[in-house]
Protein backbone atom coordinates (compact mmCIF):
# COMPACT_ATOMS: atom_id res chain seq x y z
CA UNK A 1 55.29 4.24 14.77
CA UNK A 2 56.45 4.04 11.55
CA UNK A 3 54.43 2.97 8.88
CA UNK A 4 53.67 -1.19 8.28
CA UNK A 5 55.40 -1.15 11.65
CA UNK A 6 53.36 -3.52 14.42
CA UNK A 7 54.12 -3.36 17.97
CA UNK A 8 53.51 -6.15 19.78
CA UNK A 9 52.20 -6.88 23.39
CA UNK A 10 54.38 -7.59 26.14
CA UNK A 11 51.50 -9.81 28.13
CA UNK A 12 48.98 -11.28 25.45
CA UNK A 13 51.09 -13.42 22.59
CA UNK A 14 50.28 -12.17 19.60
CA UNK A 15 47.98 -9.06 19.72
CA UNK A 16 49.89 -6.18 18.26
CA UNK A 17 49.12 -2.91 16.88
CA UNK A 18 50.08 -2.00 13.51
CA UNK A 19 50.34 1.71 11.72
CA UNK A 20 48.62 1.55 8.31
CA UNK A 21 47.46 4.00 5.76
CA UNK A 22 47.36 6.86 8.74
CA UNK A 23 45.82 5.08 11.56
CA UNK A 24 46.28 2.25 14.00
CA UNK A 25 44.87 -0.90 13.66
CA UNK A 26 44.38 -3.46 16.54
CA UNK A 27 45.51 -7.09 15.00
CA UNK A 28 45.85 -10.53 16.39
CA UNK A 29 47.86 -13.15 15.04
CA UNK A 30 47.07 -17.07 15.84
CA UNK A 31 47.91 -20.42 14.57
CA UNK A 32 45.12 -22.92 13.31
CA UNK A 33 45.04 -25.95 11.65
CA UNK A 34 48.99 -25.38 11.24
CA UNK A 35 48.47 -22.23 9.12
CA UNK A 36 48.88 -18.82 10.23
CA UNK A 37 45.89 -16.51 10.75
CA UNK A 38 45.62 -12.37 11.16
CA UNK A 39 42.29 -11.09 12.16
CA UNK A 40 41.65 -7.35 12.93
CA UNK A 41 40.33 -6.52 16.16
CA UNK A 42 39.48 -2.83 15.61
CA UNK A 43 41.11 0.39 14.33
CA UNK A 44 42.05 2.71 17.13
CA UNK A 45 39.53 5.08 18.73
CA UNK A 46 35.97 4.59 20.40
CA UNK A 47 35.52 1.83 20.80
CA UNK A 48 38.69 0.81 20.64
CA UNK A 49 42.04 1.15 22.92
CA UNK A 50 44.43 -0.82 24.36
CA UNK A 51 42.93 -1.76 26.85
CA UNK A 52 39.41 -2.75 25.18
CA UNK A 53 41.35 -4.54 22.36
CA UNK A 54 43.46 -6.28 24.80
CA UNK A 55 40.46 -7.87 26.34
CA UNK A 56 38.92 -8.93 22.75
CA UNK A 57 42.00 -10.18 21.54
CA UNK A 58 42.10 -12.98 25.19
CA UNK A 59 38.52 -13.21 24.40
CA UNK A 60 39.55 -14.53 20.80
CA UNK A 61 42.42 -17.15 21.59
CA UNK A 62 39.77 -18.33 23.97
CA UNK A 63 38.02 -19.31 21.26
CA UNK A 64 41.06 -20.90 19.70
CA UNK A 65 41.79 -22.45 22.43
CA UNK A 66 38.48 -24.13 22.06
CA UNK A 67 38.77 -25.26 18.80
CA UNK A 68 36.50 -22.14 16.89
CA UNK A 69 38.88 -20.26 14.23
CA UNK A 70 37.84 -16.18 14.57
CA UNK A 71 39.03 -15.40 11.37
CA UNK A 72 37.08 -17.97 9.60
CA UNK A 73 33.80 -16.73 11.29
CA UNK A 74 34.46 -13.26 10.02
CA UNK A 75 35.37 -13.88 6.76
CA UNK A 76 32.35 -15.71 6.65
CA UNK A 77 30.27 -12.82 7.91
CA UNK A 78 31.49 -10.79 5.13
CA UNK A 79 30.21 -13.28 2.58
CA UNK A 80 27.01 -13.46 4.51
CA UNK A 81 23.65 -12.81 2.35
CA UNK A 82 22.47 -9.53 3.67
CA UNK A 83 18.99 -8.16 3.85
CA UNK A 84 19.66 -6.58 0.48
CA UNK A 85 20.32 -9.76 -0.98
CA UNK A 86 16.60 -11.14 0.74
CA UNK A 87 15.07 -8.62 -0.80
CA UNK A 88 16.20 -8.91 -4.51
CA UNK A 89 15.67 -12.78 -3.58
CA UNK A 90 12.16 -12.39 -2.39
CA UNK A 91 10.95 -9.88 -5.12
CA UNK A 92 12.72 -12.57 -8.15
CA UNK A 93 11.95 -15.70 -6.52
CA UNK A 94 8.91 -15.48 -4.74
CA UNK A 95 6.40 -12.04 -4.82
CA UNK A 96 6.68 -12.12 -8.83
CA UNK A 97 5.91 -15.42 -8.91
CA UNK A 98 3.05 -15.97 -6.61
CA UNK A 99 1.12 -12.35 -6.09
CA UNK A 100 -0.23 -9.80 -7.92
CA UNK A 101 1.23 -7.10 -9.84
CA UNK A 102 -0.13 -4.27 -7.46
CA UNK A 103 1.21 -6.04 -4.89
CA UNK A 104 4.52 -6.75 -6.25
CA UNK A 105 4.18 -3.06 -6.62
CA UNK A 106 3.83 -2.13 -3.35
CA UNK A 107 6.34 -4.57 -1.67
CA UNK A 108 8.38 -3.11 -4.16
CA UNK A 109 8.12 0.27 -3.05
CA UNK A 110 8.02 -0.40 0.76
CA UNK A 111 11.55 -2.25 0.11
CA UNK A 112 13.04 0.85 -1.59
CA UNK A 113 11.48 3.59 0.91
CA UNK A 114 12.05 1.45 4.19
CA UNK A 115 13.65 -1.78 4.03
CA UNK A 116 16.44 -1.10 2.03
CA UNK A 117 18.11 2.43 3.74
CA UNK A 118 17.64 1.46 7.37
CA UNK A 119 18.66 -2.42 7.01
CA UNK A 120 20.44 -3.32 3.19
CA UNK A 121 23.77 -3.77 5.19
CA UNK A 122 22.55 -6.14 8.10
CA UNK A 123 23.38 -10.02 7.71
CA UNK A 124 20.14 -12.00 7.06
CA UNK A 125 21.07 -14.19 10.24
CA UNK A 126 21.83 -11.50 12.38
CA UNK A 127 18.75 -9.55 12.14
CA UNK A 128 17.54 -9.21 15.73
CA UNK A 129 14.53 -8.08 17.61
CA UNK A 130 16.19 -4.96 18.68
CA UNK A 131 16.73 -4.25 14.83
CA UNK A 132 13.24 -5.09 14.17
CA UNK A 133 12.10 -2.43 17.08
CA UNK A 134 14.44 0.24 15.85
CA UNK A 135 13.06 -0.06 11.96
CA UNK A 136 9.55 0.05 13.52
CA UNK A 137 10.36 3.47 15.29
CA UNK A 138 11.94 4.36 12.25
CA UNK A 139 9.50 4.06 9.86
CA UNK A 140 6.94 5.25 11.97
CA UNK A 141 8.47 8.47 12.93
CA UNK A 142 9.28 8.99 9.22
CA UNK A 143 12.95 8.46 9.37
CA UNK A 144 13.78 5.81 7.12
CA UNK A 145 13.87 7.58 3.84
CA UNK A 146 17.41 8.66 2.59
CA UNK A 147 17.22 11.47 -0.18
CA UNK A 148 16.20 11.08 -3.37
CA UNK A 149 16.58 12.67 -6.50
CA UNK A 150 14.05 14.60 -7.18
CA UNK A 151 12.85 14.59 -11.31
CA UNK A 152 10.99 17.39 -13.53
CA UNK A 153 7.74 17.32 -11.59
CA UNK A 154 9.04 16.74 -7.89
CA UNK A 155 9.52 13.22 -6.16
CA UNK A 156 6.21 12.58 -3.89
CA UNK A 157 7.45 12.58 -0.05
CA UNK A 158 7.81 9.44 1.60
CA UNK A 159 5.93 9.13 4.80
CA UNK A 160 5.86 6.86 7.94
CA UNK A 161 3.37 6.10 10.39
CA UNK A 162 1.12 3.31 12.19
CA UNK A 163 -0.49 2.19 8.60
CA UNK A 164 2.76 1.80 6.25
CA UNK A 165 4.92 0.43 9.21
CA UNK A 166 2.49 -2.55 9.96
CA UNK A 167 2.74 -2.81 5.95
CA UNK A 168 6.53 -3.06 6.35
CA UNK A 169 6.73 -5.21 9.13
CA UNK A 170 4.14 -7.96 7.47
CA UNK A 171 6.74 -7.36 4.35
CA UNK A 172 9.57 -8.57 7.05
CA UNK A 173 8.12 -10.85 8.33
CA UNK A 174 7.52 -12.68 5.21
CA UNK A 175 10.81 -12.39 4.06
CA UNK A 176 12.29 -13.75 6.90
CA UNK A 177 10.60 -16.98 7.32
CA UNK A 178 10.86 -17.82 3.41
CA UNK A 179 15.14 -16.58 4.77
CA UNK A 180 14.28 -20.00 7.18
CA UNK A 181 13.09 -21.96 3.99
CA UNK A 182 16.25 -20.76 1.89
CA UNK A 183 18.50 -21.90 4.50
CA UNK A 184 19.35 -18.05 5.47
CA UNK A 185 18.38 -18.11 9.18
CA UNK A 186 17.94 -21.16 11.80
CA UNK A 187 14.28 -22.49 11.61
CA UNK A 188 11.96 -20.31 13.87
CA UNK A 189 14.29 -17.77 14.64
CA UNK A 190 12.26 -14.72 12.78
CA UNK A 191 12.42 -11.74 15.21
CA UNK A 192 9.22 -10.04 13.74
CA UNK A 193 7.01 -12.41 15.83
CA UNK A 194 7.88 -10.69 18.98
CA UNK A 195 7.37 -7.17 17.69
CA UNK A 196 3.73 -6.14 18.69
CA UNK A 197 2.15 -4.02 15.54
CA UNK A 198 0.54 -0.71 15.70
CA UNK A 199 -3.59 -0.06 16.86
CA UNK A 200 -4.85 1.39 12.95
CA UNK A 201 -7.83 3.62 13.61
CA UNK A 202 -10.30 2.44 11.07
CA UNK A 203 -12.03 5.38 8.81
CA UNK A 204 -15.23 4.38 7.07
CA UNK A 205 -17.08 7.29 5.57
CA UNK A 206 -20.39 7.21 3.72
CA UNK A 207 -21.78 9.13 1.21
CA UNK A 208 -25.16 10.86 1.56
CA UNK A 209 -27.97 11.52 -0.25
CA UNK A 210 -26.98 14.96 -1.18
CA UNK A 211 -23.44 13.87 -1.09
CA UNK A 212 -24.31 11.85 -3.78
CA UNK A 213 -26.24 13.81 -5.84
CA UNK A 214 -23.75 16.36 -5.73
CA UNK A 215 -21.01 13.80 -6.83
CA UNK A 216 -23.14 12.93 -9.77
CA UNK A 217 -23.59 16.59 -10.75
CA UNK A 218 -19.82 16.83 -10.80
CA UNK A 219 -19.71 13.67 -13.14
CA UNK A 220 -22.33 15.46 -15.36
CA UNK A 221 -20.38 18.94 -15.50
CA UNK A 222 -17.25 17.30 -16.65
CA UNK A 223 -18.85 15.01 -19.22
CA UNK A 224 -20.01 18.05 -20.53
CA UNK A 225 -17.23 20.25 -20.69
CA UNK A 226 -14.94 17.59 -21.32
CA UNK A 227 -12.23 18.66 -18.69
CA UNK A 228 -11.04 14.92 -17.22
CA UNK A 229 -10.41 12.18 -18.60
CA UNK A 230 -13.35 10.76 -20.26
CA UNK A 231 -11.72 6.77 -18.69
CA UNK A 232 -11.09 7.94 -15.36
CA UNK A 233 -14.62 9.40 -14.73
CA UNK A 234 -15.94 5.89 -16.27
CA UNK A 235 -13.77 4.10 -13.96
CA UNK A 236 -14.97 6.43 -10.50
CA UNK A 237 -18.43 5.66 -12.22
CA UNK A 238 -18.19 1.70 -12.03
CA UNK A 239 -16.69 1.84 -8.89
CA UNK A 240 -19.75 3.80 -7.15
CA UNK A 241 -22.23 1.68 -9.42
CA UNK A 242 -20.39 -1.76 -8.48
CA UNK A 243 -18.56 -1.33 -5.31
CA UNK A 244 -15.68 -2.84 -6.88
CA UNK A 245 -11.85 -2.46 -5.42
CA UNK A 246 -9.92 0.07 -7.48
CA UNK A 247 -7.61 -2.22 -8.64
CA UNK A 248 -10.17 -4.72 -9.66
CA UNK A 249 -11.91 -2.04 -12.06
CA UNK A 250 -8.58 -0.30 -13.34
CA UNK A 251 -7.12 -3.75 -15.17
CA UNK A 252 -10.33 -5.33 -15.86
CA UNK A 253 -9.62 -6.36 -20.03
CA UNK A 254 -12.60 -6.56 -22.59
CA UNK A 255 -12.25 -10.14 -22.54
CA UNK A 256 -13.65 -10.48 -18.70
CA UNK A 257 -17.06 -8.36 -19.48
CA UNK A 258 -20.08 -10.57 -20.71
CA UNK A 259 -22.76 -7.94 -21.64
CA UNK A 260 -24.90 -10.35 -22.13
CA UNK A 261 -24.95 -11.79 -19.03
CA UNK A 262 -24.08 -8.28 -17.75
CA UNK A 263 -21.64 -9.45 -15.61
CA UNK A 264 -17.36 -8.85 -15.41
CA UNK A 265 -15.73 -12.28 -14.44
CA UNK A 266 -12.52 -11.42 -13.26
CA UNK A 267 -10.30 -14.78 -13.08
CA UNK A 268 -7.88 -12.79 -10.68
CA UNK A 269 -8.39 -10.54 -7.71
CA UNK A 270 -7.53 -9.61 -4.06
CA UNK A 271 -9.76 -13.06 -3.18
CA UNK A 272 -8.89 -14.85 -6.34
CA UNK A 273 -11.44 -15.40 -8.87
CA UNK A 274 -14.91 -13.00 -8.90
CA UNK A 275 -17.75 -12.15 -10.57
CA UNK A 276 -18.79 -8.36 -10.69
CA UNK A 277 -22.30 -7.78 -11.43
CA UNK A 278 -23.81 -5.08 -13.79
CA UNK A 279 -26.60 -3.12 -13.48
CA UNK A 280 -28.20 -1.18 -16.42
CA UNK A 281 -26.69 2.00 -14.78
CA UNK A 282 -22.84 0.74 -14.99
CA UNK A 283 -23.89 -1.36 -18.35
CA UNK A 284 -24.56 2.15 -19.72
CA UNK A 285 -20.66 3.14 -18.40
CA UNK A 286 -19.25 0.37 -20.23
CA UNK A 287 -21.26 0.49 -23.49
CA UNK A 288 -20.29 4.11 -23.35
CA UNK A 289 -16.78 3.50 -23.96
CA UNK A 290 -14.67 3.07 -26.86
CA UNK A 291 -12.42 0.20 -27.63
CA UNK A 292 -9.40 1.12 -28.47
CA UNK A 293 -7.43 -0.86 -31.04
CA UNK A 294 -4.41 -3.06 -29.80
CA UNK A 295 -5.52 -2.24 -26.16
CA UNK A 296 -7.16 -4.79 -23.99
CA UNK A 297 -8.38 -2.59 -21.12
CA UNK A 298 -11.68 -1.04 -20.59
CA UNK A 299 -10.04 1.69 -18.84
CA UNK A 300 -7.35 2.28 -21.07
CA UNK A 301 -4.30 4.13 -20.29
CA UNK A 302 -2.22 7.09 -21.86
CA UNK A 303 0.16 4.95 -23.65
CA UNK A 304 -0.66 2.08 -26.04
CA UNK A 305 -1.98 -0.90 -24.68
CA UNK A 306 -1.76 0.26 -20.57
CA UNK A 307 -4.86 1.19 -18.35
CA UNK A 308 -4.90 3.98 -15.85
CA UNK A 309 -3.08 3.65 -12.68
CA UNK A 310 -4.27 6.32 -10.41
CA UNK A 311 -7.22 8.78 -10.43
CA UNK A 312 -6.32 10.60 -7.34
CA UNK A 313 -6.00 13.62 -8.91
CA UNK A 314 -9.13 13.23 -10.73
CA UNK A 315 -11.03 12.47 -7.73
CA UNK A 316 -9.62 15.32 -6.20
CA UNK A 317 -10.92 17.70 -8.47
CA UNK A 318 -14.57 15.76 -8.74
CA UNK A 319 -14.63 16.40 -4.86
CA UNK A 320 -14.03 19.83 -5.20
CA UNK A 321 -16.93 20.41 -8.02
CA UNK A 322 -18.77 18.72 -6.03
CA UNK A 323 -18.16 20.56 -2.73
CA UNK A 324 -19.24 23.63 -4.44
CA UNK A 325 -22.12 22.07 -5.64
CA UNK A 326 -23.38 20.71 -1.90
CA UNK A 327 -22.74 24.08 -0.68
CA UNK A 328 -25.53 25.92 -3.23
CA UNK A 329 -27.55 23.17 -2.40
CA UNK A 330 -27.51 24.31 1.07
CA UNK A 331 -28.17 28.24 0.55
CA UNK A 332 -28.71 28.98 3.87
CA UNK A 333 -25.63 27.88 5.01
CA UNK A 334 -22.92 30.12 5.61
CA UNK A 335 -21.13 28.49 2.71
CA UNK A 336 -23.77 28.42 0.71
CA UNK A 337 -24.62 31.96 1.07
CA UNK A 338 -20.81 32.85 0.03
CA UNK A 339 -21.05 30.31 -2.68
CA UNK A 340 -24.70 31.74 -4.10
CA UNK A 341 -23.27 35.36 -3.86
CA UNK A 342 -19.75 34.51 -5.92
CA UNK A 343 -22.21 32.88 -8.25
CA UNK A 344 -23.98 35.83 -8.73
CA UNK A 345 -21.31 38.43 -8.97
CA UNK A 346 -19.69 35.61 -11.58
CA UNK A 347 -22.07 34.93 -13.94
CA UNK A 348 -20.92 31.32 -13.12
CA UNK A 349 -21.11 28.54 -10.58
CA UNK A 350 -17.42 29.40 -8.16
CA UNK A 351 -14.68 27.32 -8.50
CA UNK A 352 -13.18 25.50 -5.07
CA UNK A 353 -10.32 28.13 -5.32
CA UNK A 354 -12.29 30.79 -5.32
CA UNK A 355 -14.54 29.85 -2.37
CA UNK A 356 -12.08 29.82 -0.32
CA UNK A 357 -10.06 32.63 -1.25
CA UNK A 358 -13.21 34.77 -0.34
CA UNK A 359 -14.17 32.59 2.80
CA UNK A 360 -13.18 34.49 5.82
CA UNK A 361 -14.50 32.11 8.09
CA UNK A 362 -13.89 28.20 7.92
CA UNK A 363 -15.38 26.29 5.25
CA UNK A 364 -17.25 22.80 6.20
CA UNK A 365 -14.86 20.10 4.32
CA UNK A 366 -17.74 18.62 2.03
CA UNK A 367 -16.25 15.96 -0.08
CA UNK A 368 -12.68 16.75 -0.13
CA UNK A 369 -12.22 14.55 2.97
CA UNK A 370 -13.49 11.49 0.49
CA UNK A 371 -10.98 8.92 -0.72
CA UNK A 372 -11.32 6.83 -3.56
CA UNK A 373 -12.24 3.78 -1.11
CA UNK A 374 -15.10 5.01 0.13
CA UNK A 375 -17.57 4.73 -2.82
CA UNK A 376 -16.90 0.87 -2.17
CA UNK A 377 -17.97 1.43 1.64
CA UNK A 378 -20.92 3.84 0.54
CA UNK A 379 -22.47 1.07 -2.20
CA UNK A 380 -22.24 -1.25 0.46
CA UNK A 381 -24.10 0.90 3.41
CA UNK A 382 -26.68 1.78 0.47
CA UNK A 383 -27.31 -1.96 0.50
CA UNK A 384 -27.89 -2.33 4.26
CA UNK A 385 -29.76 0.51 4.43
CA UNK A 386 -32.16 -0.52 1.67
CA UNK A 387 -32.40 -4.01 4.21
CA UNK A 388 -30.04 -6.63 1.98
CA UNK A 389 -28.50 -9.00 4.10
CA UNK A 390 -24.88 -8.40 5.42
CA UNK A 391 -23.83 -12.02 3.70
CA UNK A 392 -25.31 -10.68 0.50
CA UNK A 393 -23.33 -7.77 0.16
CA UNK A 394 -20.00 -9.16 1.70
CA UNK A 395 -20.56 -11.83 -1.70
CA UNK A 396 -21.28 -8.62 -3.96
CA UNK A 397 -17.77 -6.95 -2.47
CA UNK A 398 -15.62 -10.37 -2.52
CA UNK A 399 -15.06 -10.11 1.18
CA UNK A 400 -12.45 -12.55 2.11
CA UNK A 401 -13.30 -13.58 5.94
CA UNK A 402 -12.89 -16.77 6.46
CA UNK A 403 -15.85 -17.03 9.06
CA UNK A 404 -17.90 -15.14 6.14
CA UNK A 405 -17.06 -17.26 3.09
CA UNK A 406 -18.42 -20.11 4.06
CA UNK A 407 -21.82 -18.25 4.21
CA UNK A 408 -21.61 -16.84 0.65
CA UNK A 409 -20.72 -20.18 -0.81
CA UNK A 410 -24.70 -20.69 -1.08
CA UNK A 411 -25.73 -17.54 -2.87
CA UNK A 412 -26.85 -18.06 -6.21
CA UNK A 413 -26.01 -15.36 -8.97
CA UNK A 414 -30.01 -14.13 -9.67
CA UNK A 415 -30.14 -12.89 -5.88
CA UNK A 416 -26.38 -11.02 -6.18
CA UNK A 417 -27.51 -10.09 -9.56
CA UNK A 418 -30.79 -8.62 -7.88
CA UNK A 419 -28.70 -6.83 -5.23
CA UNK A 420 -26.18 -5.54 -7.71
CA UNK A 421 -29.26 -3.71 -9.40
CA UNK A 422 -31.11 -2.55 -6.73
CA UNK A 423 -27.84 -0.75 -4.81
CA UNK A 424 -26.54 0.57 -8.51
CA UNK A 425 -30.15 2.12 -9.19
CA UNK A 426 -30.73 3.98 -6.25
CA UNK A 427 -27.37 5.06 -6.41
CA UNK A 428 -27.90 6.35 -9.94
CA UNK A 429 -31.28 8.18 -8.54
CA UNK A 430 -29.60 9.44 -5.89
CA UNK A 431 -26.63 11.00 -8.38
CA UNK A 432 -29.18 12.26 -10.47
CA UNK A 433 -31.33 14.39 -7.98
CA UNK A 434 -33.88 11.95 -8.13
CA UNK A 435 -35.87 10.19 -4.81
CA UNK A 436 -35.25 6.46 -4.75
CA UNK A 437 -38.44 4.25 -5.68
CA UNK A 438 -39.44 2.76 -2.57
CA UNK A 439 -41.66 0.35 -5.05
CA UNK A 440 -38.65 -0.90 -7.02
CA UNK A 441 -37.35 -2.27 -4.02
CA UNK A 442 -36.48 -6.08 -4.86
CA UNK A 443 -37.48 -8.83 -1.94
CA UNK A 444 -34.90 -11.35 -1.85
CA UNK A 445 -36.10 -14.36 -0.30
CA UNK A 446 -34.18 -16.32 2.37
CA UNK A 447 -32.82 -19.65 1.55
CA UNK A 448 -35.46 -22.57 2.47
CA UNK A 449 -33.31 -24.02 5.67
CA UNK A 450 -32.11 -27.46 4.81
């Protein structure tokens, strides 16, 4: 064949194939509506061959024959919105709009790890179950992520599993029922409802005693030698002292603290608007702190008028200060033998590091399992185990159960306000080596029944 040439077929009118810019292309020409139309079937090789296109191209003037124009439904295809379109449509019209910064964050970043490399190029009406099941796979097995340039200090990997594909698929599924709203997709047609979600395993851990003291020890060392962040240890501080979410205690502005009433009112949060009570141990945080000028946040950032945004890595190294620290508590423990011994041959409590370096035998994890998270679940279990009812501290924590609220909408402030004390002191006992006073234990009576 020569090229622009077409050969046509001897037994279907109208399917050809044509030599073009190196290859051959499958093409069918048809008459609708009085005009002319050319669609192309398929270039030449796997799938396509003579045979194959000969059957699509009958398969097509069947479809002309019954009054549907091929052409016309392809060429609308290709002006189809596509799932990259939903997504800059969701994120401008809707998550901006109506949810929180953090979580416009994360949506944001679930789009751009997940969403957008394994489905940008899908129509939004053509997304099917079976493309819903293969992005779940996907993104749990880790292989959704194209490459990324990787900056200065590294790019952090991006990782699947159970936890972050649920994340995803909520994210979907959200995005394709507002795609039923915008006229993208036929009403109830989202695929997402018939994909079943992953079984998360639940981890709660809960600080100790010692755990605690240790932790507070850490705190101590590093006010004194100045070596973090003087606002991130305030901020790990309040969130131990108030069982407040992270995000709740990182943007809190000057504006929403009351010292006087020793209370935070926060008009926004994860369960809209909430009250965080202060005890004299995290009113002593805050009145430790310096207001910086032209920046509204207690926990002010590194740049002009931002707050901090992560403390992982500060956490990270409290943990392992502290880890030291439980181990000398514990000096007949194999770790703390090794730990008392580097200590002497020192001059010097041991860093992490160096415990392990001369470990030759496994050391117990001590805090450096600990996430950020679980001083909110470990002022909460100090609650219960000091014998404050479960609907007290789900009001203190801003728990957002539906079966639950209802029973906080009683609680006056003066019994949360006695809670908030009583689980901040013995916390700040606790942290500083000291036995919790059984006497300062405050009775909160039960509402009279009505």
């Amino acid at each position: 064949m020569q090229p622009s040439e077409t050969l046509w077929d001897a037994d279907v009118s109208g399917f050809g194939c044509r030599r073009q810019a190196g290859s051959r292309v499958y093409v069918l020409k048809y008459r609708k509506g009085g005009r002319q139309r050319w669609l192309t079937v398929g270039k030449h090789g796997s799938p396509w061959t003579v045979e194959t296109a000969r059957r699509e191209a009958k398969r097509l003037l069947g479809l002309v024959a019954g009054g549907a124009d091929p052409a016309a439904f392809k060429a609308a295809e290709r002006t189809a919105p596509t799932v990259a379109d939903l997504c800059e449509r969701f994120l401008g019209d809707y998550a901006r709009e109506h949810k929180r910064p953090s979580s416009v964050a994360t949506d944001e970043r679930n789009i751009r790890n997940h969403v957008i490399p394994l489905l940008e190029h899908l129509a939004v009406a053509a997304v099917s179950v079976a493309d819903i099941d293969r992005f779940k796979r996907a993104v749990r097995d880790g292989r959704s992520t194209a490459k990324r340039e990787r900056g200065p200090r590294g790019a952090p990997p991006v990782k699947g599993g159970p936890g972050v594909t649920n994340r995803c698929l909520a994210l979907l599924s959200k995005m394709l029922n507002l795609a039923e709203r915008w006229g993208w997709r036929p009403g109830s047609s989202n695929p997402t409802r018939h994909i079943e979600r992953y079984a998360e395993r639940k981890i709660e851990r809960f600080f100790s005693g010692a755990e605690l003291a240790a932790l507070g020890a850490a705190f101590t060392e590093t006010e004194r030698h100045n070596t973090e962040n003087p606002f991130a240890i305030a901020a790990i501080r309040l969130l131990v002292l108030t069982g407040a979410r992270l995000g709740e205690v990182l943007s809190v502005r000057w504006e929403y603290v009351n010292l006087a009433d020793a209370a935070m009112r926060l008009p926004t949060s994860k369960t809209g608007a909430k009250s965080i009570y202060l005890s004299p141990p995290a009113l002593e945080v805050l009145t430790s702190l310096p207001r910086l000028d032209g920046n509204p946040f207690v926990i002010a950032g590194n740049r002009e008028g931002t707050h901090l945004v992560n403390l992982q890595k500060t956490w990270r190294r409290l943990c392992r200060v502290a880890t030291v620290k439980l181990w000398l508590r514990d000096a007949a423990s194999p770790a703390g033998r090794l730990a008392t011994r580097l200590a002497l041959e020192l001059g010097r409590e041991p860093t992490y590091a160096e415990c392990v370096s001369a470990a030759d035998f496994p050391l117990p994890v001590g805090l450096t399992d600990a996430r950020i998270h679980d001083l909110r679940h470990s002022h909460a279990s100090v609650g219960a185990a000091a014998g404050l009812s479960l609907p007290v501290i789900g009001a203190l924590l801003g728990h957002s159960q539906p079966a639950t609220t209802a029973r906080y909408a009683h609680l006056a402030a003066d019994p949360l306000r006695a809670a908030s004390d009583l689980i901040a002191s013995r916390i700040a006992a606790a942290m500083q080596g000291k036995p919790a006073d059984a006497g300062n234990v405050v009775a909160l009576k039960p509402k009279a029944p009505a």
